[in-house]
C-alpha atoms as a PDB file:
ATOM      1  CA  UNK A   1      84.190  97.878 122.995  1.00  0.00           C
ATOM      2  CA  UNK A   2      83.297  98.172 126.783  1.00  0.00           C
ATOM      3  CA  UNK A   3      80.260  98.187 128.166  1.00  0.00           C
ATOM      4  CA  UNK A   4      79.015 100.249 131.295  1.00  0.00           C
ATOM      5  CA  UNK A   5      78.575  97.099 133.256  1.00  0.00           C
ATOM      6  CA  UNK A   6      82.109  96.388 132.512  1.00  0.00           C
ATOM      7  CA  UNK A   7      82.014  93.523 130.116  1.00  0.00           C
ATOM      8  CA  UNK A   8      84.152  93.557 126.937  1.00  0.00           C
ATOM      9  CA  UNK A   9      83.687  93.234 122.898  1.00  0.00           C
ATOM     10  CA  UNK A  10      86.105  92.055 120.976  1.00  0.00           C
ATOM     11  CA  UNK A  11      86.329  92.487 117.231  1.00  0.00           C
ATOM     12  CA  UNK A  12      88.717  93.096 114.322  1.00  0.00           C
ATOM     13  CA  UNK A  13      88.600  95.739 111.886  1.00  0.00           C
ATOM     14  CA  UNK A  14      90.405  96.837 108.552  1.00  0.00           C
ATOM     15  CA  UNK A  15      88.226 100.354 108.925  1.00  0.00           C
ATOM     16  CA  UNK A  16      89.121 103.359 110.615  1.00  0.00           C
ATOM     17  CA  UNK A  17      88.297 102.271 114.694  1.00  0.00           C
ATOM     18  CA  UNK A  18      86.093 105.480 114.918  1.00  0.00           C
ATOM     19  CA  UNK A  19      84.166 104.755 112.021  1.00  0.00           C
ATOM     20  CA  UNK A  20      83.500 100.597 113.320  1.00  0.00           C
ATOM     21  CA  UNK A  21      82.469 102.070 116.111  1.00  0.00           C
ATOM     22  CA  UNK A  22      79.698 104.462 114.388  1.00  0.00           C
ATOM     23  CA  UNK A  23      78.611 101.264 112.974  1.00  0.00           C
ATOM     24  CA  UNK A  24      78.147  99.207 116.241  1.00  0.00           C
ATOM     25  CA  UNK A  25      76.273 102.034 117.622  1.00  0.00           C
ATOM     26  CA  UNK A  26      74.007 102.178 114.333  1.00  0.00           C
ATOM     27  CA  UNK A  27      73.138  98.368 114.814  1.00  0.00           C
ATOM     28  CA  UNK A  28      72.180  98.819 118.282  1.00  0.00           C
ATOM     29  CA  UNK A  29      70.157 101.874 117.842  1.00  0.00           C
ATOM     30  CA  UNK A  30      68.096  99.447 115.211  1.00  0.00           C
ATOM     31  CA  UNK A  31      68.158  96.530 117.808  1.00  0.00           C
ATOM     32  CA  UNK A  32      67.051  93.846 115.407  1.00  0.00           C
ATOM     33  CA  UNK A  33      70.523  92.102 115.295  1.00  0.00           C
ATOM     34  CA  UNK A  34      70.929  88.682 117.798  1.00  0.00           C
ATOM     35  CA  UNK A  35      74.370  89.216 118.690  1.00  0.00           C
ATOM     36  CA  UNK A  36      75.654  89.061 121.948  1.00  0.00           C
ATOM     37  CA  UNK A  37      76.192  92.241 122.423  1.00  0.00           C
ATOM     38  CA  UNK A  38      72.955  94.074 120.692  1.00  0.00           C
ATOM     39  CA  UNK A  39      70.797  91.788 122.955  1.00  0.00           C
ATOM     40  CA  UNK A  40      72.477  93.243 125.941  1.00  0.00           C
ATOM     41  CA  UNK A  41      72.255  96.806 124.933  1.00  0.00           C
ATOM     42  CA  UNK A  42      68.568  96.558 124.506  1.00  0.00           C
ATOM     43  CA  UNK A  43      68.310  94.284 127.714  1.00  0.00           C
ATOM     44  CA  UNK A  44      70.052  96.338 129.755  1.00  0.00           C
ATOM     45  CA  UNK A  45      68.528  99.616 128.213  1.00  0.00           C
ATOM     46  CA  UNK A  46      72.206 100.863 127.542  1.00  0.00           C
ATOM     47  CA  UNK A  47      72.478 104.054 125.483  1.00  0.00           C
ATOM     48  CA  UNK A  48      74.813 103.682 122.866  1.00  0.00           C
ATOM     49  CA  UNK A  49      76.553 107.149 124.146  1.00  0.00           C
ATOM     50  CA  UNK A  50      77.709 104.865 127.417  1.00  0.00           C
ATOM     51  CA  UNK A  51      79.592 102.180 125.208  1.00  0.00           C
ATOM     52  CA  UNK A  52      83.413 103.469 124.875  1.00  0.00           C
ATOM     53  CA  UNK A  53      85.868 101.630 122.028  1.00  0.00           C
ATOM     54  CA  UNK A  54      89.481 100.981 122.598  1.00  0.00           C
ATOM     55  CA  UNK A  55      92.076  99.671 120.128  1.00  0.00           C
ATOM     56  CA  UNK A  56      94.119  96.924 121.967  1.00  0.00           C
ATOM     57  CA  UNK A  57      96.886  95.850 118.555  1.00  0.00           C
ATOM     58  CA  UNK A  58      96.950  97.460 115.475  1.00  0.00           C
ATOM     59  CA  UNK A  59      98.098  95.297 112.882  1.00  0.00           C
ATOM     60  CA  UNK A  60     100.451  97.366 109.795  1.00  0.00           C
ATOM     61  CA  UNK A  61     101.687  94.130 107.760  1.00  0.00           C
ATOM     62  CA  UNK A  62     101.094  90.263 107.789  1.00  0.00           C
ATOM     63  CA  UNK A  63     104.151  87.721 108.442  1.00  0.00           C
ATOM     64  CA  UNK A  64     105.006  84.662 107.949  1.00  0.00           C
ATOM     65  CA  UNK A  65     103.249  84.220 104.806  1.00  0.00           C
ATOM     66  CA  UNK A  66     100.231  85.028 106.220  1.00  0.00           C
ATOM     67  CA  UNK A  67      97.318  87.159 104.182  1.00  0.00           C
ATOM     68  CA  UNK A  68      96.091  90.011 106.510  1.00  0.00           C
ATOM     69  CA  UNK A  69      92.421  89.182 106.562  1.00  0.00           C
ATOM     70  CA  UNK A  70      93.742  85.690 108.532  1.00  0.00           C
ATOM     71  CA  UNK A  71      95.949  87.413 110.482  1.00  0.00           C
ATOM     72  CA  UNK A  72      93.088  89.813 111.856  1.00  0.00           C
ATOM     73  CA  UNK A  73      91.060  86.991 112.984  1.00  0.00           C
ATOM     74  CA  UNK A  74      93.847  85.016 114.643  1.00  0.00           C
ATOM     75  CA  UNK A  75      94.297  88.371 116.528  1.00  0.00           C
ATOM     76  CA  UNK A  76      90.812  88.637 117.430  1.00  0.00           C
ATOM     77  CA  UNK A  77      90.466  85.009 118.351  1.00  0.00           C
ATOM     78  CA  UNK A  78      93.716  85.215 120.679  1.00  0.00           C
ATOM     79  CA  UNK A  79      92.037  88.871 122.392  1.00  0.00           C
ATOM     80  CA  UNK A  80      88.650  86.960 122.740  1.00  0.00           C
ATOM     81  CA  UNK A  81      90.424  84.236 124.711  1.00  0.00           C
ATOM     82  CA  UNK A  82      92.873  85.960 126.922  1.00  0.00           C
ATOM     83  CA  UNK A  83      90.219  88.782 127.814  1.00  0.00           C
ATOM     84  CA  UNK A  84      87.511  85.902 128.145  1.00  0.00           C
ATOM     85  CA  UNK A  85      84.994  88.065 126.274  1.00  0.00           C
ATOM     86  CA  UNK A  86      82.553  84.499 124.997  1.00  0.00           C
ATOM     87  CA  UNK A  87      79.001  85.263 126.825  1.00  0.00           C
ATOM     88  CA  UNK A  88      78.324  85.227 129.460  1.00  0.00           C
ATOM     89  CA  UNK A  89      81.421  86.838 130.354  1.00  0.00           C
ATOM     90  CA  UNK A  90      81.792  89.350 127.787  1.00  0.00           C
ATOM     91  CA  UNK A  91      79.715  90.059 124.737  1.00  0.00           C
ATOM     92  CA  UNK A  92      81.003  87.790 121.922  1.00  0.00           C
ATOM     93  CA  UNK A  93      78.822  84.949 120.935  1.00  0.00           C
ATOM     94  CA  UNK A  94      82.450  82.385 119.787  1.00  0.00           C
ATOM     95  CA  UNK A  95      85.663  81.886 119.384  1.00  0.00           C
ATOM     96  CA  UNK A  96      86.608  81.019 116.409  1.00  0.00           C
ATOM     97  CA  UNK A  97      89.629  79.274 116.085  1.00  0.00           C
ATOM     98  CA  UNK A  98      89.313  78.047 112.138  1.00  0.00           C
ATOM     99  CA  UNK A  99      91.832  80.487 111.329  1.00  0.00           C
ATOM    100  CA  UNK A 100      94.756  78.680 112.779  1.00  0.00           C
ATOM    101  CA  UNK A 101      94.138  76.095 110.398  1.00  0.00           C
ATOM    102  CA  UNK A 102      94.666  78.466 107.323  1.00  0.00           C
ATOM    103  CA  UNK A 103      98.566  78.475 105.821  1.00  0.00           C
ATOM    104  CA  UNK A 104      99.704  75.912 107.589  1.00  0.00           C
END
């Protein structure tokens, strides 16, 4: 997800992207969440119509032994890190690297 001041969400999904998206918006609409990124919606009175969503890798079928649900978060946590998207300079809160340590 991109903001309008240019800073990046990253997140993984088994849903249709369109209908993550509708969620994201619903949660900052409601503005009670903590996360990274509802906090700057509401502090930088962002309109949820401004945020735009982009897939970066879709992901069809695990290898190497790998179950899918793993292999989405090892995605995630490599797109957080290359994109650099841990607050301040983007809008996720970690980077959770646990799931490297899974099926080993």
């Amino acid at each position: 997800m991109i903001c309008p001041c240019g800073l990046y969400y990253i997140g993984k999904t088994i849903q249709k992207l369109k209908d993550r998206f509708i969620k994201h918006k619903s949660v900052i609409k409601i503005g009670k969440d903590t996360t990274p990124l509802v906090q700057h919606c509401r502090d930088n009175r962002h309109n949820v119509s401004s945020l735009r969503i982009m897939g970066i890798e879709q992901i069809v079928n695990s290898s190497g032994g790998v179950d899918r649900n793993t292999l989405l978060l090892r995605k995630e946590a490599e797109w957080i890190y290359r994109l650099n998207t841990i607050t301040p300079h983007g809008l996720n809160d970690s980077l959770n690297l646990s799931c490297f340590l899974q099926n080993r």
